[in-house]
Protein backbone atom coordinates (compact mmCIF):
# COMPACT_ATOMS: atom_id res chain seq x y z
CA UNK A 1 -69.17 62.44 51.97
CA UNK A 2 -69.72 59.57 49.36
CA UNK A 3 -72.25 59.49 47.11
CA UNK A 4 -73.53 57.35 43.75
CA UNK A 5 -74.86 59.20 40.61
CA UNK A 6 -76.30 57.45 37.56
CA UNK A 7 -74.33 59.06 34.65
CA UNK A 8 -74.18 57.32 30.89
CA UNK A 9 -75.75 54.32 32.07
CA UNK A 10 -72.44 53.96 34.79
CA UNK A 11 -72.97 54.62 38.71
CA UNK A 12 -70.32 56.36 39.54
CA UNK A 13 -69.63 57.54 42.95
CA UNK A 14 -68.07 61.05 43.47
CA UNK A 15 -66.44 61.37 47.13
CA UNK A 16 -63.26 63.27 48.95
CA UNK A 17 -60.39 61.94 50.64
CA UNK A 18 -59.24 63.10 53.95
CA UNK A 19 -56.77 65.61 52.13
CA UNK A 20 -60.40 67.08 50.45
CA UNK A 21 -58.99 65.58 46.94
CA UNK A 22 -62.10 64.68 44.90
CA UNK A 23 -62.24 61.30 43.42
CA UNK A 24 -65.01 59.31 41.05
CA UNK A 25 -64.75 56.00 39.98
CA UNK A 26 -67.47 54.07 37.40
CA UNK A 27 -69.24 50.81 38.16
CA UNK A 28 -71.69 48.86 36.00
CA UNK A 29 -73.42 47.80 38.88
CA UNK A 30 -75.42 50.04 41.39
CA UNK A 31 -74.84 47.21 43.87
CA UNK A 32 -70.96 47.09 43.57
CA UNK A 33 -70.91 51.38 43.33
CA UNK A 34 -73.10 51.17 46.63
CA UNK A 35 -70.48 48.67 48.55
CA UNK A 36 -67.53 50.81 47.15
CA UNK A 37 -69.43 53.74 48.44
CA UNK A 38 -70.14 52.36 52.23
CA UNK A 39 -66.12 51.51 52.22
CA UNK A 40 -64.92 54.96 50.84
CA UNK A 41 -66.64 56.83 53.36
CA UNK A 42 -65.94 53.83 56.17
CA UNK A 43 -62.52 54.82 55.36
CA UNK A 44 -62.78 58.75 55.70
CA UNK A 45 -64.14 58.17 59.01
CA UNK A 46 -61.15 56.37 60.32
CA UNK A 47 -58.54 58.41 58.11
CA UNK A 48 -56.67 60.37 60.28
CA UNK A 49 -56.14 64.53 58.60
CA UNK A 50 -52.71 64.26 56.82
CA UNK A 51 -49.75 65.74 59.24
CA UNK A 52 -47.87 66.76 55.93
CA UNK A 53 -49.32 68.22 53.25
CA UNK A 54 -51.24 66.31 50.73
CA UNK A 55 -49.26 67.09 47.59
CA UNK A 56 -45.91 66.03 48.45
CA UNK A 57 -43.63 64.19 46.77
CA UNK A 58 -41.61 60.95 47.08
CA UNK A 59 -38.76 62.94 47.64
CA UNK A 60 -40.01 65.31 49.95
CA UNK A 61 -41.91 62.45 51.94
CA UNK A 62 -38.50 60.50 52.17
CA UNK A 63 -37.09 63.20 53.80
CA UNK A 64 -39.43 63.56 56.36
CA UNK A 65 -39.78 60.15 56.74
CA UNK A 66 -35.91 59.87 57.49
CA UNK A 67 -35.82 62.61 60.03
CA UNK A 68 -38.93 60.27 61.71
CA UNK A 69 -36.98 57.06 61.84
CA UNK A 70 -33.41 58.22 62.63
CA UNK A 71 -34.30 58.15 66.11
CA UNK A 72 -35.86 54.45 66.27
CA UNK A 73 -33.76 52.22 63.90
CA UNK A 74 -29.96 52.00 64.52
CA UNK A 75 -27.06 53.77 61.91
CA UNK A 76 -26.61 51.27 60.13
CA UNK A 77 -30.31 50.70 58.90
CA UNK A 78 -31.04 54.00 58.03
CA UNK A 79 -27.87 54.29 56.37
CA UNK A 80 -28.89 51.22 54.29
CA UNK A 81 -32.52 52.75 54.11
CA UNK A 82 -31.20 56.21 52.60
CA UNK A 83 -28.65 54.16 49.97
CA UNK A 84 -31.87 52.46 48.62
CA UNK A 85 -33.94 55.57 48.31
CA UNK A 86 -30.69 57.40 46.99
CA UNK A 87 -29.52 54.56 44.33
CA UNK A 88 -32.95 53.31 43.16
CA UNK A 89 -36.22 54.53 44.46
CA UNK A 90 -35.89 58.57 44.08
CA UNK A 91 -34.39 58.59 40.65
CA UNK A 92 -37.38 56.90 39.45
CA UNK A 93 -40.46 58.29 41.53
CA UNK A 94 -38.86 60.88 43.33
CA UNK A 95 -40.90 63.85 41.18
CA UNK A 96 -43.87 62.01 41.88
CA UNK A 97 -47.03 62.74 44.27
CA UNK A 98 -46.73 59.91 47.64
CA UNK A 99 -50.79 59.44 46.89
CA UNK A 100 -50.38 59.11 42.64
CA UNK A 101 -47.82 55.90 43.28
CA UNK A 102 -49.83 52.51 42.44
CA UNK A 103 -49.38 49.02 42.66
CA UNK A 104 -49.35 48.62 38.92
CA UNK A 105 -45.79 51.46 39.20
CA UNK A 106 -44.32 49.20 41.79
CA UNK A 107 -44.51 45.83 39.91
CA UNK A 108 -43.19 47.08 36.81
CA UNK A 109 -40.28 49.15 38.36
CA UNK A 110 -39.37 45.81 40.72
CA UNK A 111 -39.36 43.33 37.36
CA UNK A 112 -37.32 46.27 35.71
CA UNK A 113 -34.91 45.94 38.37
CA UNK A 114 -34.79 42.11 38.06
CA UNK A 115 -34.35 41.94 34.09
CA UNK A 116 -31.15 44.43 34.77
CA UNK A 117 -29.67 41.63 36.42
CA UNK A 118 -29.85 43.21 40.03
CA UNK A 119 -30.06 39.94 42.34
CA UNK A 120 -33.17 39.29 44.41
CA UNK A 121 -32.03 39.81 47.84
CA UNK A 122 -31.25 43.69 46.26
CA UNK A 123 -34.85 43.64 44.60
CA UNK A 124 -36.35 42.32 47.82
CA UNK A 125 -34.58 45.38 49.71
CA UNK A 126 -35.72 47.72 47.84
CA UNK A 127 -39.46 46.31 48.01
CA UNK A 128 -39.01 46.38 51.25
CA UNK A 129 -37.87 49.98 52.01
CA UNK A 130 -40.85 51.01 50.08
CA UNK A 131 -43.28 49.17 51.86
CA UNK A 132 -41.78 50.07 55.27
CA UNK A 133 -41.70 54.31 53.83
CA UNK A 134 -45.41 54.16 52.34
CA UNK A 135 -46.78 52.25 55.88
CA UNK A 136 -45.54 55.32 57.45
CA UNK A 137 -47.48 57.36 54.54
CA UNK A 138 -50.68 55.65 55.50
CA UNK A 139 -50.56 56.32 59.45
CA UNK A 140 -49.91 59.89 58.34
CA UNK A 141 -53.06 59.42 56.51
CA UNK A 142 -51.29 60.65 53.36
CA UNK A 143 -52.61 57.36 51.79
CA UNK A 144 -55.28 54.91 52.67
CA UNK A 145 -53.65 52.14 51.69
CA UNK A 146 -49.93 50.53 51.05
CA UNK A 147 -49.29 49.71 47.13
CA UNK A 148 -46.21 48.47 48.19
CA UNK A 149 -47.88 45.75 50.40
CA UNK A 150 -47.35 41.41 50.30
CA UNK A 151 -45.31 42.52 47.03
CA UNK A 152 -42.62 40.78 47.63
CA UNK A 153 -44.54 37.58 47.51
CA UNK A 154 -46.67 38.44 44.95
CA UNK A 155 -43.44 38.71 42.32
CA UNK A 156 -41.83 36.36 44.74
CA UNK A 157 -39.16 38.05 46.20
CA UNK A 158 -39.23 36.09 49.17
CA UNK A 159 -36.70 33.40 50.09
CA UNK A 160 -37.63 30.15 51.62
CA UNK A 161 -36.29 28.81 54.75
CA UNK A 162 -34.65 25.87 52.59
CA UNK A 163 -33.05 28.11 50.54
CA UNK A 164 -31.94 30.99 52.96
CA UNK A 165 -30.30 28.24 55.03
CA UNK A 166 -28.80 27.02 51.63
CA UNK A 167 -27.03 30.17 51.44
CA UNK A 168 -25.38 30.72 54.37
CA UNK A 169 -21.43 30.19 54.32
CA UNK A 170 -19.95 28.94 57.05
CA UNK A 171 -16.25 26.83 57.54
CA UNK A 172 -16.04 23.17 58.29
CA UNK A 173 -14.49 21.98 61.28
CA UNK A 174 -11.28 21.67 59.32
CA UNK A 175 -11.21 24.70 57.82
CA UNK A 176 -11.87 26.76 60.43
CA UNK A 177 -8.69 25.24 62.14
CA UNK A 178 -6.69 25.94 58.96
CA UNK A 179 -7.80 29.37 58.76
CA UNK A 180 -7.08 30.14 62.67
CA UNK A 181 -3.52 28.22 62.08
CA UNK A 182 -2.81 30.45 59.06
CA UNK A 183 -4.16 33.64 60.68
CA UNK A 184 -1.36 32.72 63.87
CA UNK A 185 1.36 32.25 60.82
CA UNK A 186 0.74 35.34 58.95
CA UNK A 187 -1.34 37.95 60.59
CA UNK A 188 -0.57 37.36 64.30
CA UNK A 189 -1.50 40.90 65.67
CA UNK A 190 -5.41 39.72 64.37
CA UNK A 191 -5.12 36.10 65.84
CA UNK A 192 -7.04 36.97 69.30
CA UNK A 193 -9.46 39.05 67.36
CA UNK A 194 -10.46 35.81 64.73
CA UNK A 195 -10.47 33.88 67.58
CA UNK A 196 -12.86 35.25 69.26
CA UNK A 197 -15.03 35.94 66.19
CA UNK A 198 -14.48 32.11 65.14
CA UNK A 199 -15.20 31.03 69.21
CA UNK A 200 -17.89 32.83 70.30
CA UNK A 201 -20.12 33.97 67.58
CA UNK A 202 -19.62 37.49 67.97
CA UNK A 203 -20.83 40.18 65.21
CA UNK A 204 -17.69 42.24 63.66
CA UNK A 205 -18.95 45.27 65.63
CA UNK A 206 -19.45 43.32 68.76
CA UNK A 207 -15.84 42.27 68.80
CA UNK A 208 -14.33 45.57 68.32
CA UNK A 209 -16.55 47.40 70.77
CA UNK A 210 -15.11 45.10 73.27
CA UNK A 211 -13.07 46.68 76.49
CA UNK A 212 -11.03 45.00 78.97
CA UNK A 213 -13.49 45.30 81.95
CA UNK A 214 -15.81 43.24 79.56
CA UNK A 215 -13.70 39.87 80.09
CA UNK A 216 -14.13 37.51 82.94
CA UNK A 217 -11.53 35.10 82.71
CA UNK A 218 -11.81 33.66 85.67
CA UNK A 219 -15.23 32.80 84.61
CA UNK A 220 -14.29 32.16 81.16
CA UNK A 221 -17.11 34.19 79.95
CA UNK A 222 -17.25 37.96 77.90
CA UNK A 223 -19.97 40.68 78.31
CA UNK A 224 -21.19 41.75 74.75
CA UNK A 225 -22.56 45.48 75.78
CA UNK A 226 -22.25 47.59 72.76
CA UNK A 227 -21.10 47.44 69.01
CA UNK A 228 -19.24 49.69 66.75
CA UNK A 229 -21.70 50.80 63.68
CA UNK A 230 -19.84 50.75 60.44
CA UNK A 231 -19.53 54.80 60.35
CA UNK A 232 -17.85 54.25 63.78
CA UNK A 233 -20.18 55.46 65.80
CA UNK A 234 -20.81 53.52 68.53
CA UNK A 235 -24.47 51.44 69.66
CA UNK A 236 -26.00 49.10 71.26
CA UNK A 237 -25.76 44.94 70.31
CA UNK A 238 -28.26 44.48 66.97
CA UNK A 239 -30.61 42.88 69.49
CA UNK A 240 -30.81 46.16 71.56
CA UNK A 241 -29.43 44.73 74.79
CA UNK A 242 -26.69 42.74 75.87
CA UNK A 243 -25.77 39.39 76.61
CA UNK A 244 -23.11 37.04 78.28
CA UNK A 245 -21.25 34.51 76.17
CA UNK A 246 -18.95 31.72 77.16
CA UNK A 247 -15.14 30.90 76.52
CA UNK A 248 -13.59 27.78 75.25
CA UNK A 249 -9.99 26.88 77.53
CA UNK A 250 -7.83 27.93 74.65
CA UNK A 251 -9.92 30.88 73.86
CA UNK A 252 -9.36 31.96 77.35
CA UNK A 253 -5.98 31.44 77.34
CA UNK A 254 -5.07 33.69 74.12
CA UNK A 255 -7.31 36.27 75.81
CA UNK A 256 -4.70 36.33 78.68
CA UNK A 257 -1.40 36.91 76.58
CA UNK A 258 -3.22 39.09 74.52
CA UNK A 259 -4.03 41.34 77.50
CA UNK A 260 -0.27 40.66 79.22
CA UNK A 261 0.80 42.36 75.60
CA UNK A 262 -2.08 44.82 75.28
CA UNK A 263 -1.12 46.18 78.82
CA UNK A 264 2.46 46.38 77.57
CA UNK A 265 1.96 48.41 74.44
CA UNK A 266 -0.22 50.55 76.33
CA UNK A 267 2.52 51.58 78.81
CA UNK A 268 5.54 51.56 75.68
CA UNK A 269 3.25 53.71 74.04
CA UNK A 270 1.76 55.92 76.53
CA UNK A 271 -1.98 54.99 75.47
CA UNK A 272 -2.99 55.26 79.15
CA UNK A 273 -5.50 58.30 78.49
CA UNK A 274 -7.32 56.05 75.53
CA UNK A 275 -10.38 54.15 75.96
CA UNK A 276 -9.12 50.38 76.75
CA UNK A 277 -10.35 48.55 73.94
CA UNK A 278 -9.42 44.94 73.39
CA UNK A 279 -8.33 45.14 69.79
CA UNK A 280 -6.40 48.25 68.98
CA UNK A 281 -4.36 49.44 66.10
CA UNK A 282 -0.35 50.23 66.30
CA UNK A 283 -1.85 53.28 67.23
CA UNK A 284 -4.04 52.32 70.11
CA UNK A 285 -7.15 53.31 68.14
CA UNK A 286 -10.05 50.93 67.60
CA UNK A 287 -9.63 48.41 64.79
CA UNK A 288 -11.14 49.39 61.35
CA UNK A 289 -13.78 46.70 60.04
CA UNK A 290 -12.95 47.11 56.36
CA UNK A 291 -9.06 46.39 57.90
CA UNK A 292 -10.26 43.45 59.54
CA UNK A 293 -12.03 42.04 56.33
CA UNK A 294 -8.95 42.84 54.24
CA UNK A 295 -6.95 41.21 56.66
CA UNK A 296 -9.04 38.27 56.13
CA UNK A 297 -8.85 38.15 52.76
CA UNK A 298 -5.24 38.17 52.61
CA UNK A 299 -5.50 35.10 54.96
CA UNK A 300 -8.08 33.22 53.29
CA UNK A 301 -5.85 33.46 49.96
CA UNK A 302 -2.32 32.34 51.61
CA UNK A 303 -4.93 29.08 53.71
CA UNK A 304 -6.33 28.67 49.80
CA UNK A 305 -9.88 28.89 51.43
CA UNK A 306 -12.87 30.02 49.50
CA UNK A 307 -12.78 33.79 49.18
CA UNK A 308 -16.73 34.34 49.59
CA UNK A 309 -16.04 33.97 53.92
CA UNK A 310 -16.03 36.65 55.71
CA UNK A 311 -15.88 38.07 59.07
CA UNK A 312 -19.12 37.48 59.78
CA UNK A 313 -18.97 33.65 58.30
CA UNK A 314 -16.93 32.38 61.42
CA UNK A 315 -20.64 33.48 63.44
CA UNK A 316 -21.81 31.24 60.87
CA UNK A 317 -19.66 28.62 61.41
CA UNK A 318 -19.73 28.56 65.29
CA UNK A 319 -23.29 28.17 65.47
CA UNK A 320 -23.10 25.53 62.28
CA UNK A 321 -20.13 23.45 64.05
CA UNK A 322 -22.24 23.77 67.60
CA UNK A 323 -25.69 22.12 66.83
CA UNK A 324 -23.79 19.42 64.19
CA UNK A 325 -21.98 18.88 67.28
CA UNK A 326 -25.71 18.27 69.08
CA UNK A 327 -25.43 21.40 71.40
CA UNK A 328 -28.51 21.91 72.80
CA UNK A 329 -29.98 24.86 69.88
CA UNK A 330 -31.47 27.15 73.02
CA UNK A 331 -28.46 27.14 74.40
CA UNK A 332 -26.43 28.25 71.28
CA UNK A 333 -29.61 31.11 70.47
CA UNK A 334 -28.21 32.80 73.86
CA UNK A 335 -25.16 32.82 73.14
CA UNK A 336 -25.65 34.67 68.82
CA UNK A 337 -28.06 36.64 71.09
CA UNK A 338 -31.00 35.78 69.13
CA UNK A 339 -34.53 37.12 70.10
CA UNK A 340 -36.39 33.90 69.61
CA UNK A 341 -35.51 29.96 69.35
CA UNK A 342 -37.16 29.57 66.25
CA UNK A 343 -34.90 32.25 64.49
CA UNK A 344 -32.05 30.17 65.41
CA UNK A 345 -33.84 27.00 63.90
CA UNK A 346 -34.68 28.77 60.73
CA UNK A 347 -31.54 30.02 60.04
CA UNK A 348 -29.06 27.01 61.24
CA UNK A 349 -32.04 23.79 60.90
CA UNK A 350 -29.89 22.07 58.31
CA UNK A 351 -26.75 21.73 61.08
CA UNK A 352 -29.71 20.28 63.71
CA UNK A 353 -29.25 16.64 64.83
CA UNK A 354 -31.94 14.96 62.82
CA UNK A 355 -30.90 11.04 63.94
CA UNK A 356 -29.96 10.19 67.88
CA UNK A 357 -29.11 6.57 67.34
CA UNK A 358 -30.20 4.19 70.28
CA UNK A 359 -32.16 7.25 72.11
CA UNK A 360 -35.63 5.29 72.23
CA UNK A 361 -33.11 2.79 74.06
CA UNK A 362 -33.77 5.38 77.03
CA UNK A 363 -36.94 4.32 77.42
CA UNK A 364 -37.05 0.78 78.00
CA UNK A 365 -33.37 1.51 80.13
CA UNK A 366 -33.82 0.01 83.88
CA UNK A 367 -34.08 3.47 86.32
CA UNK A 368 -30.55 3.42 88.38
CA UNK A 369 -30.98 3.31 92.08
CA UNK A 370 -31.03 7.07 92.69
CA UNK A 371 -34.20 7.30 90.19
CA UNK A 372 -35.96 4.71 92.12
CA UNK A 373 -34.92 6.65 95.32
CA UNK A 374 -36.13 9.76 94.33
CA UNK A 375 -39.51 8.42 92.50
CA UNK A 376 -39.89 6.74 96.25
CA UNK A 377 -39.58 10.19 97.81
CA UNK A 378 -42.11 11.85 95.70
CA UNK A 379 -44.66 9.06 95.80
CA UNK A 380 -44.92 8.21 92.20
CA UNK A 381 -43.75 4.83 92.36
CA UNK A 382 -44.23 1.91 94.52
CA UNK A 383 -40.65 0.03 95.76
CA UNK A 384 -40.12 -3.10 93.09
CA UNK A 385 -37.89 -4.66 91.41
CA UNK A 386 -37.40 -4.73 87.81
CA UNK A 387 -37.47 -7.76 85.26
CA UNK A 388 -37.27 -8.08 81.65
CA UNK A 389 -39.68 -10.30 79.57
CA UNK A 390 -37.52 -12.37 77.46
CA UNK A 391 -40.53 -12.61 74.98
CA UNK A 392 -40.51 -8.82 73.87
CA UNK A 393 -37.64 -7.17 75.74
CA UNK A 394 -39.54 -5.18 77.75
CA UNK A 395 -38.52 -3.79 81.38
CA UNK A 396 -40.99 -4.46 83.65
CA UNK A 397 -41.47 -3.43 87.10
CA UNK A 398 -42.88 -5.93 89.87
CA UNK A 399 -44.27 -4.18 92.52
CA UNK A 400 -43.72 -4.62 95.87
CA UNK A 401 -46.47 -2.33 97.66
CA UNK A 402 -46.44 -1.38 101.27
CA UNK A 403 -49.22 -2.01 103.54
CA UNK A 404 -49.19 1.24 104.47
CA UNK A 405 -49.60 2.83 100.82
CA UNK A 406 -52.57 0.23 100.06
CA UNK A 407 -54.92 1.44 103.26
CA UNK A 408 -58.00 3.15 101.57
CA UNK A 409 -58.01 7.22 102.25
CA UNK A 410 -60.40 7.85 104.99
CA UNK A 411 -62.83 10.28 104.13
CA UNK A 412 -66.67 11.24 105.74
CA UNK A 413 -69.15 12.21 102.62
CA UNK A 414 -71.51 14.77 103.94
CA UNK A 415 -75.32 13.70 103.71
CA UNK A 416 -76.92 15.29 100.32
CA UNK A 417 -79.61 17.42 101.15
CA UNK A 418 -83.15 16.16 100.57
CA UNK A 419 -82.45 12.74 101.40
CA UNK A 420 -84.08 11.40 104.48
CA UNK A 421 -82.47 8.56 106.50
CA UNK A 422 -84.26 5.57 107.66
């Protein structure tokens, strides 16, 4: 329980935590020590009893935390989670007590980081892993509150939309047919496999979790279903579920000499007791993704392309190519797989169709006669004929009504009560 003593002219109030850690803090005014008071104890009424003990450290929290989360988030993001903690956060408050880390410890270590010449996105990360660790810390009720909270914008970590879409690579039209036409020249056995990465937007780990039975060529479409994680193991699509994506012609028709020679190898080779996956080593084992990137390195230098592109670029560029192209963007969010519309927007806006020349032509256009016809069916319109006024260009309709739709509705209003009738 919280409570205010006058001490040395100061009102300080003296409470406990919910780990039964004393606490007093000073105020100069008996007003401000009796509001700090009524939220203390406000707070040790909703403060859950910690689940781990109150003294433990950032390492020891970590750990636990970890062994939480592993079953939640996918591989990859805890293995990213654990390299942050690992490389930055435990060698500098890894000896020190979850509840004695501040806000004022967090800002300096971040700047540090910066003034080191780490780049922001890596700053940002690490932010970020904090703040996720220590929300976890406060519903454990090791911690009332998050230091690591709206940090990121407060040193301004954050990236704007302008500039996130600013740095996104992604190929031209031209180049992405140079790079496909140098892939076929050089590295033919990973044509099908850039391809598909450069025609349907696929993740790297999509593309190599594919299998045969995934392909519908009659349909021209492919089942995304899984992914390969980048320790190999294997998972679900980053958006937790599947989807369906389309084929272009020539897409499809690589697909179908690539499985005419995939079927082949398999029989020349005896692979028929492996797993049939689409894009397979000389040794009928899955593809390696830091092969695949090498691979594309080695292209990119023989097509004299920019060496920043990688795999995951071509996703880039299909979706970039598609909406400069005026795809509709809803359609081209179903087929990256994206949860919402407007993450598709924020991250490909600059490729949107701002101008559509001669569109509010549309409006003034005369309706063709299977409009008319159908706006007859429904009732909306009268039959007419249509004019345009030479004066101001507009298309006007003359209306030809029917007797039929100009007879007033019959309808019997019931007497209102009270009235009396002569």
């Amino acid at each position: 329980m919280a409570c205010v003593r006058k001490r040395r002219g100061k009102y300080v109030v003296d409470w406990r935590d919910g780990a039964g850690v004393r606490h007093w803090k000073s105020f100069d005014k008996k007003g401000d020590a009796d509001a700090f008071r009524d939220q203390v104890g406000l707070e040790a009424r909703q403060r859950v009893s910690p689940t781990i003990p109150a003294s433990s450290t950032m390492t020891e929290y970590a750990e636990h935390w970890k062994r939480l989360i592993a079953q939640t988030v996918k591989s990859r993001t805890l293995a990213r989670y654990s390299e942050m903690m690992r490389l930055h956060v435990l060698p500098q408050f890894g000896k020190l007590r979850v509840r004695e880390l501040n806000r004022g410890q967090l800002k300096l270590f971040l700047t540090e980081k910066l003034s080191l010449g780490l780049q922001k996105r890596t700053v940002r990360n690490i932010q970020a892993v904090i703040r996720v660790m220590l929300n976890a810390a406060v519903e454990d009720g090791l911690i009332a509150t998050n230091p690591a909270a709206k940090l990121g914008r407060a040193l301004k970590l954050t990236v704007s939309k302008t500039t996130r879409q600013e740095e996104i690579k992604a190929m031209t039209k031209v180049q992405r047919q140079h790079f496909l036409a140098t892939v076929l020249q050089h590295a033919p056995r990973y044509y099908p496999l850039f391809f598909v990465l450069a025609g349907t937007g696929e993740r790297l780990g999509e593309a190599l979790a594919l299998q045969d039975s995934d392909l519908d060529l009659n349909a021209q479409t492919i089942r995304i279903a899984r992914a390969f994680a980048e320790d190999g193991t294997l998972d679900t699509p980053k958006s937790g579920h599947g989807r369906t994506v389309d084929l272009s012609q020539a897409l499809t028709a690589v697909l179908a000499r690539h499985l005419t020679t995939l079927k082949h190898d398999r029989l020349k080779h005896g692979w028929t007791d492996q797993t049939p996956w689409l894009f397979v080593t000389q040794n009928g084992t899955p593809l390696d993704p830091a092969n695949v990137r090498r691979a594309m390195t080695s292209v990119l230098k023989k097509a004299k392309l920019p060496l920043h592109f990688t795999p995951h670029c071509l996703r880039h560029t299909y979706a970039s190519i598609l909406l400069s192209e005026g795809v509709p963007a809803p359609y081209v969010q179903e087929q990256l797989g994206h949860a919402t519309i407007e993450l598709t927007v924020s991250t490909y806006g600059r490729w949107l169709k701002k101008k559509a020349p001669g569109a509010l032509d549309r409006l003034d256009a005369i309706p063709s006669q299977s409009e008319r016809a159908v706006a007859r069916g429904s009732k909306v319109v009268a039959e007419g004929a249509y004019t345009q006024n030479p004066q101001t260009g507009a298309i006007l309709q003359l209306p030809e009504m029917s007797l039929k739709s100009m007879e007033p509705a019959t309808r019997i209003e019931r007497a209102t009560c009270g009235l009396r009738m002569a």
